[in-house]
N, C-alpha and C. Protein backbone atom coordinates (compact mmCIF):
# COMPACT_ATOMS: atom_id res chain seq x y z
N UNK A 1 -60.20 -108.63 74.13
CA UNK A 1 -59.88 -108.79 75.53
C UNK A 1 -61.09 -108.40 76.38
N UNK A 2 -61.25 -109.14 77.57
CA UNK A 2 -62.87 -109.04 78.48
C UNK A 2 -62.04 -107.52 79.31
N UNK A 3 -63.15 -106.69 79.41
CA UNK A 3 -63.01 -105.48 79.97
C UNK A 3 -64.02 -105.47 81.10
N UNK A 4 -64.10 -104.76 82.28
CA UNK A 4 -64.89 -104.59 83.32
C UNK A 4 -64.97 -103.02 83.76
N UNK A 5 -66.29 -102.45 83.79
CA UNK A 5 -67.00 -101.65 83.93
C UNK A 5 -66.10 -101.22 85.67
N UNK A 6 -65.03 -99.30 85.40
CA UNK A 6 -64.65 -99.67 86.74
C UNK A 6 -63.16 -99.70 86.28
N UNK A 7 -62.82 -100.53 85.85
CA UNK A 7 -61.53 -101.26 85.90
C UNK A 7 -60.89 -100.29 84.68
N UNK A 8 -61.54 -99.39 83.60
CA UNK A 8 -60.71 -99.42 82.53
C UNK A 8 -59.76 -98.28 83.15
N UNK A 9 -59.68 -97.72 84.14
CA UNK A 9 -58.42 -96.41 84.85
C UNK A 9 -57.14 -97.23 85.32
N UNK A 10 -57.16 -98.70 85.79
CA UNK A 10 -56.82 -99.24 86.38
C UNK A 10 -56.25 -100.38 85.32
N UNK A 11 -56.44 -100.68 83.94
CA UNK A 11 -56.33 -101.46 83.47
C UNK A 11 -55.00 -102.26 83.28
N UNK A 12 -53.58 -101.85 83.60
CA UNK A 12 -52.75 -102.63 83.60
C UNK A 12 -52.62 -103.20 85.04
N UNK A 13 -53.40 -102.68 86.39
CA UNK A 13 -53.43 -103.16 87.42
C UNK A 13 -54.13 -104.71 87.75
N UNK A 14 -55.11 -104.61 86.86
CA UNK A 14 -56.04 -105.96 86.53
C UNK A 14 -55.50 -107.10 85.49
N UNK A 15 -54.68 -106.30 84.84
CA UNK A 15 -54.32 -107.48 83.59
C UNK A 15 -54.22 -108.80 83.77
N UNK A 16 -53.81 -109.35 84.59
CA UNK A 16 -53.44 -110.44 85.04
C UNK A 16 -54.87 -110.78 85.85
N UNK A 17 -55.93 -110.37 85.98
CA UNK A 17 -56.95 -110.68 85.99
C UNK A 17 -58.08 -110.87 84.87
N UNK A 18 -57.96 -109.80 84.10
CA UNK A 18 -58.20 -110.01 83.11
C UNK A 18 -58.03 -111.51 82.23
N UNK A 19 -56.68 -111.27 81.99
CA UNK A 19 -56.04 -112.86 81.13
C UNK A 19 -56.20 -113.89 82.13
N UNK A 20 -56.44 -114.33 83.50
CA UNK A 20 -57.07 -115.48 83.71
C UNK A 20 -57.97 -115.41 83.90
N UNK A 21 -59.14 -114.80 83.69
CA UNK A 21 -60.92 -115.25 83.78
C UNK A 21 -60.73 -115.49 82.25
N UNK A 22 -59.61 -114.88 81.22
CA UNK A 22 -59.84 -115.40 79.65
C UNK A 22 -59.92 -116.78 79.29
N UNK A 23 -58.60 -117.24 80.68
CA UNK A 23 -58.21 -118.33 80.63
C UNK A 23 -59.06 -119.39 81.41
N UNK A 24 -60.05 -119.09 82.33
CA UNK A 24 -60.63 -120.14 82.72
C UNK A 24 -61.75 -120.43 81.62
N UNK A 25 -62.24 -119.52 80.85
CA UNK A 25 -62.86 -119.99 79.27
C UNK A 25 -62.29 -120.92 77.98
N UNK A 26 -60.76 -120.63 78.29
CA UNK A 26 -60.15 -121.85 77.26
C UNK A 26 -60.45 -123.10 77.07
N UNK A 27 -60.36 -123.53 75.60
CA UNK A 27 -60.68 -124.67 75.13
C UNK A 27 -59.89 -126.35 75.90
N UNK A 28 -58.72 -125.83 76.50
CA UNK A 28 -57.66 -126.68 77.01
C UNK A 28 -57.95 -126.85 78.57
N UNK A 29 -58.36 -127.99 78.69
CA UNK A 29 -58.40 -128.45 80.52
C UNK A 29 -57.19 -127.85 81.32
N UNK A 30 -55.96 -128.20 81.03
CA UNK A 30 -54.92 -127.79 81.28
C UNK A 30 -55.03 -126.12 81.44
N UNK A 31 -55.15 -125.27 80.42
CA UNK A 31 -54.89 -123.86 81.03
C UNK A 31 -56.17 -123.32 81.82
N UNK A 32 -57.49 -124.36 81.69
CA UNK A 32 -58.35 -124.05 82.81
C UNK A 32 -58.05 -123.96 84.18
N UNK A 33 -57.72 -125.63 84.41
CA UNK A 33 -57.49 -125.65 85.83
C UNK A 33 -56.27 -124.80 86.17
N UNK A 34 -55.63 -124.65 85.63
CA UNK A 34 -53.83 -123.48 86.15
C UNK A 34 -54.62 -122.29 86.47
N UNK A 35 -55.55 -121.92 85.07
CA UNK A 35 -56.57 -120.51 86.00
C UNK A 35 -57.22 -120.62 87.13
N UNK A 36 -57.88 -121.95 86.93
CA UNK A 36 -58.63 -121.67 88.58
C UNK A 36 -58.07 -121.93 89.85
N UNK A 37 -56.75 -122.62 89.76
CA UNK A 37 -56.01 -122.44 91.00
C UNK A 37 -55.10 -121.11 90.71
N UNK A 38 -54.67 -120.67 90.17
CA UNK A 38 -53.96 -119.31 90.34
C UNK A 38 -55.24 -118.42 91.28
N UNK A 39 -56.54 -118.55 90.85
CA UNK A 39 -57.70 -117.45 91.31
C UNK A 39 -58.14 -117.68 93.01
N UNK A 40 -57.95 -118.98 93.06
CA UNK A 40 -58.46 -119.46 94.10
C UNK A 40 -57.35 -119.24 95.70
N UNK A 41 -56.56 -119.04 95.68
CA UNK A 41 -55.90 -118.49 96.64
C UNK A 41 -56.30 -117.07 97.19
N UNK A 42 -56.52 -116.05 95.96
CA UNK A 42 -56.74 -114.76 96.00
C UNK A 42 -58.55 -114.43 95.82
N UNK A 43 -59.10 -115.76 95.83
CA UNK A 43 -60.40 -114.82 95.94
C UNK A 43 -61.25 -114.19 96.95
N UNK A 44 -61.16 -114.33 97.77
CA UNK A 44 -61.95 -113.46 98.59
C UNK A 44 -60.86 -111.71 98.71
N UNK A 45 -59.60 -111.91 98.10
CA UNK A 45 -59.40 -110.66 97.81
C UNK A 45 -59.78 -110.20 96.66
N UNK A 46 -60.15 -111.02 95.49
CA UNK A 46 -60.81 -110.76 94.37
C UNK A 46 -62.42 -109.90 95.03
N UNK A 47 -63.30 -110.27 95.59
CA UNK A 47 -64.33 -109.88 96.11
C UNK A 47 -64.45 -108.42 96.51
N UNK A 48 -63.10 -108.31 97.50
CA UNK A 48 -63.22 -107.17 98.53
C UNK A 48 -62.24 -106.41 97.28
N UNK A 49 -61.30 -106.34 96.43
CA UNK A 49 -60.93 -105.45 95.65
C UNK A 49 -61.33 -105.07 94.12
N UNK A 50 -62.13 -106.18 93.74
CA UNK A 50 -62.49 -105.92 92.47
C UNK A 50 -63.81 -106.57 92.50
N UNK A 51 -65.23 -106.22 93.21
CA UNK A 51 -65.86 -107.05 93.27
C UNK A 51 -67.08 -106.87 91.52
N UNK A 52 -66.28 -106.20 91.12
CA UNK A 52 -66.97 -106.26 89.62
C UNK A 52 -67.09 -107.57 89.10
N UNK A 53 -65.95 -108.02 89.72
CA UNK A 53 -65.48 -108.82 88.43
C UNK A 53 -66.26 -110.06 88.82
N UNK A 54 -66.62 -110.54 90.29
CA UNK A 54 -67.46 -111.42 90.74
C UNK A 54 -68.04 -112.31 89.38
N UNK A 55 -69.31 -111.46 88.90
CA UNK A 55 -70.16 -111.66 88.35
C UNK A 55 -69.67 -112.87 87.22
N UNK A 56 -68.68 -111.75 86.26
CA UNK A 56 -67.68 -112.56 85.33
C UNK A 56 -67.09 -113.75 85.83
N UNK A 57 -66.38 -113.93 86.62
CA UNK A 57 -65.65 -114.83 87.12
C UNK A 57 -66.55 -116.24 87.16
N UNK A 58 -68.13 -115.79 87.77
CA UNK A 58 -68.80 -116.89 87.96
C UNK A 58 -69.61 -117.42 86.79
N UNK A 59 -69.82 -116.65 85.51
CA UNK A 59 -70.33 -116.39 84.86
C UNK A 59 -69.54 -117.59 84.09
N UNK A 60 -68.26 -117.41 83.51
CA UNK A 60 -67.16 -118.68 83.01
C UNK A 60 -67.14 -119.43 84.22
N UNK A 61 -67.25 -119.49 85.10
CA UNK A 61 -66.85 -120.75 85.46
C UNK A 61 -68.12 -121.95 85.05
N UNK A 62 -69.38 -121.36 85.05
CA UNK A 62 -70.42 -122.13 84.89
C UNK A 62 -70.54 -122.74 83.65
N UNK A 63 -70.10 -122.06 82.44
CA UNK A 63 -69.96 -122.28 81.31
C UNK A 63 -68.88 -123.26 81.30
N UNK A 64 -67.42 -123.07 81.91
CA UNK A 64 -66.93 -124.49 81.70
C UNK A 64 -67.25 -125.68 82.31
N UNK A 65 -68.33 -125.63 83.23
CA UNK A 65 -68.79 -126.71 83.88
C UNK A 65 -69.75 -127.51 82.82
N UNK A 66 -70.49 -126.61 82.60
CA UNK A 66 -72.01 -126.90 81.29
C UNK A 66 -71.03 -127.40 79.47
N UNK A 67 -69.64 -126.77 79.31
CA UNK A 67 -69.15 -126.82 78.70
C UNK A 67 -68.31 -128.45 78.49
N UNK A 68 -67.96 -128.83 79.75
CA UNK A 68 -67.31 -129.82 79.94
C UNK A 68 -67.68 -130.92 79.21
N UNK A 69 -66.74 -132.35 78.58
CA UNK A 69 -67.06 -133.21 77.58
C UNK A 69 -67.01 -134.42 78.90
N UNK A 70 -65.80 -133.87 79.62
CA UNK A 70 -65.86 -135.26 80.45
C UNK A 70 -65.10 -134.66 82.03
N UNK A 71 -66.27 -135.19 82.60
CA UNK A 71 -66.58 -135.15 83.90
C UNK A 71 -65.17 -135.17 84.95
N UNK A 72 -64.30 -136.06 84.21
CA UNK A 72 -62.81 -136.44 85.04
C UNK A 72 -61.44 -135.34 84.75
N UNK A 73 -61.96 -134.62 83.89
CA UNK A 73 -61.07 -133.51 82.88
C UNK A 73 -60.07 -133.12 83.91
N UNK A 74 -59.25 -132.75 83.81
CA UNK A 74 -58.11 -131.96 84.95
C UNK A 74 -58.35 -131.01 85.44
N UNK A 75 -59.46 -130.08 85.15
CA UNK A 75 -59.76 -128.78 85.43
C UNK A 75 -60.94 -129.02 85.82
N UNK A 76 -61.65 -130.06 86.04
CA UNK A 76 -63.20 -129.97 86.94
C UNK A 76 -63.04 -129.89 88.67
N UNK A 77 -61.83 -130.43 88.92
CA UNK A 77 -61.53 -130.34 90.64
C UNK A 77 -60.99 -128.65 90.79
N UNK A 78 -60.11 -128.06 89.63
CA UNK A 78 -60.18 -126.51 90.02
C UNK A 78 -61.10 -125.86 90.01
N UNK A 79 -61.92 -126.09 88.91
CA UNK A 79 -63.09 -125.16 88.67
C UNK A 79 -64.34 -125.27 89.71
N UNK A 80 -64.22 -126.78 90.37
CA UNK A 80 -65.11 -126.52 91.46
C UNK A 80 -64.81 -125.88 92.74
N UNK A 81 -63.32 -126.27 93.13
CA UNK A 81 -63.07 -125.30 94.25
C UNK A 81 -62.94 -123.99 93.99
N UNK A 82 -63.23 -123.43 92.86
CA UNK A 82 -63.19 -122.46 92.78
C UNK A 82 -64.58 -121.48 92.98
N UNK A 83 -65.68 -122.54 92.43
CA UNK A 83 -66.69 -122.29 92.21
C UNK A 83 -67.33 -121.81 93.30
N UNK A 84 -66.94 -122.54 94.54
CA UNK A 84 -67.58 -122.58 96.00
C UNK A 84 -67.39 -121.48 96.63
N UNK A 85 -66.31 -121.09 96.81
CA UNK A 85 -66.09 -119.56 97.23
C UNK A 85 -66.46 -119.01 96.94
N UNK A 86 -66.92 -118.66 95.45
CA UNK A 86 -66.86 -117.91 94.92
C UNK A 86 -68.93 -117.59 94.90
N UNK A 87 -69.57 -118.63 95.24
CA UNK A 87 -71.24 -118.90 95.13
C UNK A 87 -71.15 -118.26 96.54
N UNK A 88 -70.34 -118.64 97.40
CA UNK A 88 -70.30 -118.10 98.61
C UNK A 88 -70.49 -116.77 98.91
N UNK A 89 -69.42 -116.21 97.94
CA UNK A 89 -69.09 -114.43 98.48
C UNK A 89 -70.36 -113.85 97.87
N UNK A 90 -71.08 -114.66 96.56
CA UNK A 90 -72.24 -113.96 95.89
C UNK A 90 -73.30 -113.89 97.01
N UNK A 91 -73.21 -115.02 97.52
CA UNK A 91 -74.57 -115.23 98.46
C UNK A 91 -74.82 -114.34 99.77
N UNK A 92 -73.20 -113.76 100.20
CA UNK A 92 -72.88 -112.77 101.21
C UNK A 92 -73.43 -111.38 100.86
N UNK A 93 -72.83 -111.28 99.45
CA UNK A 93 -73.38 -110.17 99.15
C UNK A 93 -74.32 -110.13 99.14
N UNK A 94 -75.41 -110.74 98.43
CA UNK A 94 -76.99 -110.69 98.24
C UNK A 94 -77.46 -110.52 99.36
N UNK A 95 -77.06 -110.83 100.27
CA UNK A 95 -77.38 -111.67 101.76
C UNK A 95 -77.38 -109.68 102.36
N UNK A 96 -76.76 -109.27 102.38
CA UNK A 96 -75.71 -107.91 102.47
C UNK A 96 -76.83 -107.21 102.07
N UNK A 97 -76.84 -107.00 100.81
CA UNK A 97 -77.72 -105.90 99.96
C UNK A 97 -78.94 -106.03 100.71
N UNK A 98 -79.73 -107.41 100.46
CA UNK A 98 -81.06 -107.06 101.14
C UNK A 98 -81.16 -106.54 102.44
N UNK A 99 -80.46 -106.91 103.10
CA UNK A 99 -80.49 -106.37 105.18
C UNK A 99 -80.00 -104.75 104.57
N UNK A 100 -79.29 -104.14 104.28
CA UNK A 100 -78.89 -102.73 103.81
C UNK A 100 -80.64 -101.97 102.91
N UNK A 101 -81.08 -102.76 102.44
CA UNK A 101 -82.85 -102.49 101.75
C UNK A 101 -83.79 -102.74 102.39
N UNK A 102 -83.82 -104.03 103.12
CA UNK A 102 -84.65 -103.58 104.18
C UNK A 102 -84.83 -102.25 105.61
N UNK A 103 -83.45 -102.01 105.94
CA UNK A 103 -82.96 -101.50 106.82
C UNK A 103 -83.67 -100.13 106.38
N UNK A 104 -83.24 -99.38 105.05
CA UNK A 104 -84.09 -98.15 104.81
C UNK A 104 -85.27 -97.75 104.73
């Protein structure tokens, strides 16, 4: 099971986070895309409450993109809206960190 640095005090609180970033790695289009729309409602609370998990989250999603056999799959329209937000909140942050490093 994928574990996150952070999370293991908390670990039945995440579970259900846990088991769908497992699930947006599955072999099956079908339990992809169900993961990435279950995620995609809640991510920018994903960000602001678990922003560990960011990294991971984007980490599989890229892999099922690079992974993908065919372009029309059922899970390429979740995994991209998912994707966008989610490049988004990274880019905030980065965006974030440096003005907070320059600033000192």
């Amino acid at each position: 099971m994928l574990q996150f640095s952070g999370m293991a005090k908390e670990s039945s609180r995440f579970t259900w986070l846990i088991v769908t970033i497992h699930s947006l790695g599955d072999g099956d289009d079908d339990v992809r895309s169900v993961a990435a729309s279950c995620l995609l409602p809640v991510a920018s609370h994903l960000v602001e409450q678990v922003p560990e998990a960011l990294d991971r989250v984007l980490t599989v999603l890229w892999s099922c993109l690079s992974n993908m056999k065919d372009d029309l799959s059922s899970s390429v329209g979740a995994v991209m809206d998912l994707l966008g937000p989610c490049n988004l909140f990274l880019l905030w942050i980065t965006k974030t960190e440096r003005r907070c490093q320059a600033s000192l």
